[in-house]
N, C-alpha and C. Protein backbone atom coordinates (compact mmCIF):
# COMPACT_ATOMS: atom_id res chain seq x y z
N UNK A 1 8.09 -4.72 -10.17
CA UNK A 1 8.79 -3.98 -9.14
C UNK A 1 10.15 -4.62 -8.95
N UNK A 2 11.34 -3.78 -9.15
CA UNK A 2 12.55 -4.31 -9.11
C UNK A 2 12.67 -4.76 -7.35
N UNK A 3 13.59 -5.21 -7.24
CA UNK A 3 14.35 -5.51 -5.70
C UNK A 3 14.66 -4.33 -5.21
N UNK A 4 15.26 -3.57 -5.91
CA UNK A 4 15.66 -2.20 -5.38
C UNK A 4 14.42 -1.29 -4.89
N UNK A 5 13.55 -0.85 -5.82
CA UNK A 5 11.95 -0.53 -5.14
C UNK A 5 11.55 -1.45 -4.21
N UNK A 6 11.67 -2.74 -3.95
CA UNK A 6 10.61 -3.63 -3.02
C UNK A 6 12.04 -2.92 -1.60
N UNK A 7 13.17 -2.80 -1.38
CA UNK A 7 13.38 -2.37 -0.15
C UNK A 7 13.19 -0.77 0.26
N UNK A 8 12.65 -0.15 -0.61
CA UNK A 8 12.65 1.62 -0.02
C UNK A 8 11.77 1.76 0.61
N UNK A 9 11.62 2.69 1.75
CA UNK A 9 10.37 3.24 2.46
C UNK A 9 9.23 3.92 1.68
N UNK A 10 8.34 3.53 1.68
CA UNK A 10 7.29 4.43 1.47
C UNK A 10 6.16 4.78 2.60
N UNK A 11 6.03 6.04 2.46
CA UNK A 11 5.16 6.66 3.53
C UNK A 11 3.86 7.20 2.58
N UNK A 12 2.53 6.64 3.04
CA UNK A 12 1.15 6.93 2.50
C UNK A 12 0.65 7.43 4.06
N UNK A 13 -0.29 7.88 3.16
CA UNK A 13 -1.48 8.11 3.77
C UNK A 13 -3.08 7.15 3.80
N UNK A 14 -3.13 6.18 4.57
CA UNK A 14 -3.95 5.29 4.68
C UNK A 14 -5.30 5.27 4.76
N UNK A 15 -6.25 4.94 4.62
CA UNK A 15 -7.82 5.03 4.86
C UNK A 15 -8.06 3.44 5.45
N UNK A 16 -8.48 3.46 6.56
CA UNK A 16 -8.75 2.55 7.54
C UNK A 16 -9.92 1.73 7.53
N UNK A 17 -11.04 2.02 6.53
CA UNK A 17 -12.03 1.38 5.76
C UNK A 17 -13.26 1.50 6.61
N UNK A 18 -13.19 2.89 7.92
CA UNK A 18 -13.90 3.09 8.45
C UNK A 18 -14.46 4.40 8.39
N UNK A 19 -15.17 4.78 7.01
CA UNK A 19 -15.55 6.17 7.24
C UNK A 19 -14.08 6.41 6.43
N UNK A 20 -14.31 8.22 7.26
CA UNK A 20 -12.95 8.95 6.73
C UNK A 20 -11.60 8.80 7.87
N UNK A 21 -11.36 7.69 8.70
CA UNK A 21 -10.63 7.76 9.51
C UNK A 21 -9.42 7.77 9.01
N UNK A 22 -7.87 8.27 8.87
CA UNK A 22 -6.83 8.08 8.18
C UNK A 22 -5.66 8.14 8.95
N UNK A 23 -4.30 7.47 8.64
CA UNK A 23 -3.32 7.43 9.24
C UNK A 23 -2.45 7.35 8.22
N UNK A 24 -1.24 8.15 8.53
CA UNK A 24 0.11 8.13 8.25
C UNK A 24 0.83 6.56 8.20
N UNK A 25 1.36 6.01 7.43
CA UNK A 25 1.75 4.57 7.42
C UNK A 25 3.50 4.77 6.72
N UNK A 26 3.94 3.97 7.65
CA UNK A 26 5.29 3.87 6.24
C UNK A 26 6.04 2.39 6.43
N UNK A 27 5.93 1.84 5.06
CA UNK A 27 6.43 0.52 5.44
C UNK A 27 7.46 0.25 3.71
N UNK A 28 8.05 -1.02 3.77
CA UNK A 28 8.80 -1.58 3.07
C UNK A 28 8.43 -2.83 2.73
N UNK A 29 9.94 -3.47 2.26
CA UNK A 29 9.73 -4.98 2.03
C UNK A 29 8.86 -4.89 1.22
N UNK A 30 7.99 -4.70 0.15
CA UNK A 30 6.67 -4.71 -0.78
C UNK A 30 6.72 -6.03 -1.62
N UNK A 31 5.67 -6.70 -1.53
CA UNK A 31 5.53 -8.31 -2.67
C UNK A 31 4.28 -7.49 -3.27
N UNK A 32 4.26 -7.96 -5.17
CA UNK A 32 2.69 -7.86 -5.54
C UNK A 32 2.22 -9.32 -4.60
N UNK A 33 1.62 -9.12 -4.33
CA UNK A 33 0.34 -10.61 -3.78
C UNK A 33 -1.17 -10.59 -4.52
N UNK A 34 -1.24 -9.19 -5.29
CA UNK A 34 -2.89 -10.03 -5.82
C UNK A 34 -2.74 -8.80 -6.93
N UNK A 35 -3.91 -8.46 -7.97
CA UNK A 35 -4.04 -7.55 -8.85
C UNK A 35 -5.67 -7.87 -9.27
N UNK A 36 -6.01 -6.60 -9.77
CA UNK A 36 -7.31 -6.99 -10.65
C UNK A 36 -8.07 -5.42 -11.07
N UNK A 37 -9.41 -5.08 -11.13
CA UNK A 37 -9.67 -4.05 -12.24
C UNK A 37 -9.59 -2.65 -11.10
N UNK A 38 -9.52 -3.17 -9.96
CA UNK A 38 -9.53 -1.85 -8.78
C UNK A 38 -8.09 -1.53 -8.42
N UNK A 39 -7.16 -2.06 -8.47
CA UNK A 39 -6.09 -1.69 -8.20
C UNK A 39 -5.01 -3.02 -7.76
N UNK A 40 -3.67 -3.01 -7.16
CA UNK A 40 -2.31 -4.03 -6.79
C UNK A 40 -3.05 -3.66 -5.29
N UNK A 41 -2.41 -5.37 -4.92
CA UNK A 41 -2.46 -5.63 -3.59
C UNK A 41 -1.05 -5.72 -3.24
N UNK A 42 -0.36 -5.80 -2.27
CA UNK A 42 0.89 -5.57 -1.80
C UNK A 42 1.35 -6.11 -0.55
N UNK A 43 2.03 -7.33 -0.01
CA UNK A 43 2.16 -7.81 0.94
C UNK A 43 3.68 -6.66 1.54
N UNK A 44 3.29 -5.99 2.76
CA UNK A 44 4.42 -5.12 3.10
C UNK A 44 4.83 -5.31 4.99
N UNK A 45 6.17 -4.34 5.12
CA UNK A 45 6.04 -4.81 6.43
C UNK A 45 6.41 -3.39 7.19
N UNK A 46 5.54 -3.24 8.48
CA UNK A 46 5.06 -1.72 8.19
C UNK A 46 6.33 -1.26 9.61
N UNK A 47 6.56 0.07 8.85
CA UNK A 47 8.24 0.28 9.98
C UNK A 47 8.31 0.01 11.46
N UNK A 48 7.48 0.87 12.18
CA UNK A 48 7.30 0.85 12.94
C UNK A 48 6.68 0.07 14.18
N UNK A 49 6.17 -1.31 13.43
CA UNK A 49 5.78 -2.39 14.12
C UNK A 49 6.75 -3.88 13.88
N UNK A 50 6.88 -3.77 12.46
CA UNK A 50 7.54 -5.31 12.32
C UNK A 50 6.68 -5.47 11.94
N UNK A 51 5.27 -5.07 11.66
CA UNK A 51 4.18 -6.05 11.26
C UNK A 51 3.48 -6.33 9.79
N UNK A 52 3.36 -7.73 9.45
CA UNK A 52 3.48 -7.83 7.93
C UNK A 52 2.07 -7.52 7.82
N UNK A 53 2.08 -6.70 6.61
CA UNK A 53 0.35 -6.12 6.52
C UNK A 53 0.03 -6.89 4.59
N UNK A 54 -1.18 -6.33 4.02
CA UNK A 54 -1.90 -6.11 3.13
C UNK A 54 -1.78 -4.54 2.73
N UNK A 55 -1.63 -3.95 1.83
CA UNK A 55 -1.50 -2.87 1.00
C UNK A 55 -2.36 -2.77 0.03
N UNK A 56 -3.52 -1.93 -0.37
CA UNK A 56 -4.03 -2.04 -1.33
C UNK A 56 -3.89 -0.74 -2.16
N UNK A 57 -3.48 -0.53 -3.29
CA UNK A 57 -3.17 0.63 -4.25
C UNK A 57 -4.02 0.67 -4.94
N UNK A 58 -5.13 1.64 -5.08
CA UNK A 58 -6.19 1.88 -5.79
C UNK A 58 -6.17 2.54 -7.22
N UNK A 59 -6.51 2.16 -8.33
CA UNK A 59 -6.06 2.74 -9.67
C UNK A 59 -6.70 4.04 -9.40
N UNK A 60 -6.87 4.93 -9.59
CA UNK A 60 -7.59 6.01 -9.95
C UNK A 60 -8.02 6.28 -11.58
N UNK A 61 -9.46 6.41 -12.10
CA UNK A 61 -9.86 6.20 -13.42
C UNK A 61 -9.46 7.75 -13.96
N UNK A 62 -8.84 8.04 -15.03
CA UNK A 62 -8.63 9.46 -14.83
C UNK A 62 -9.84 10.12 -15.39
N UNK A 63 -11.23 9.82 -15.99
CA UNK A 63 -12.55 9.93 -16.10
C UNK A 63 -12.85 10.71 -14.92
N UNK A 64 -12.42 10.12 -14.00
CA UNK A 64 -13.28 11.05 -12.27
C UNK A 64 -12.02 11.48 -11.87
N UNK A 65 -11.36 12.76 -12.02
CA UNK A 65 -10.42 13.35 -11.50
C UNK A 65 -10.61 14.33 -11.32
C-alpha cells in the first residue's frame, strides 16, 4: 500500500462480530499490521472519532461466490 492509498478515506460497511449487526465506518491513516490465509489486518483511524481501530479485510474464495 503506497502512502498515497494509506491517507484516502475509505467508507465500508462493517460487521460488528455480533450476529448480523452492521455499521457504516469510514476511516484512514491504514498500516498492514498482520496477514494470513483469511484475509489483511489493518491498523486505521476511524473519521469520526479519532479513534485508532483494527480493520480486518476478509479474502473472499472465489469457489463460494
Amino acid at each position: 500500500m503506497s502512502q498515497k492509498d494509506a491517507n484516502k478515506v475509505v467508507t465500508v460497511t462493517a460487521y460488528l462480530g455480533q450476529g448480523d449487526k452492521s455499521k457504516e465506518i469510514s476511516y484512514t491513516d491504514t498500516k498492514v499490521i498482520g496477514n494470513g490465509s483469511f484475509g489483511v489486518v489493518y491498523q486505521a483511524r476511524l473519521c469520526d472519532t479519532d479513534e485508532i481501530v483494527a480493520v480486518k479485510k476478509v479474502l473472499q474464495d472465489r469457489r463460494f461466490k
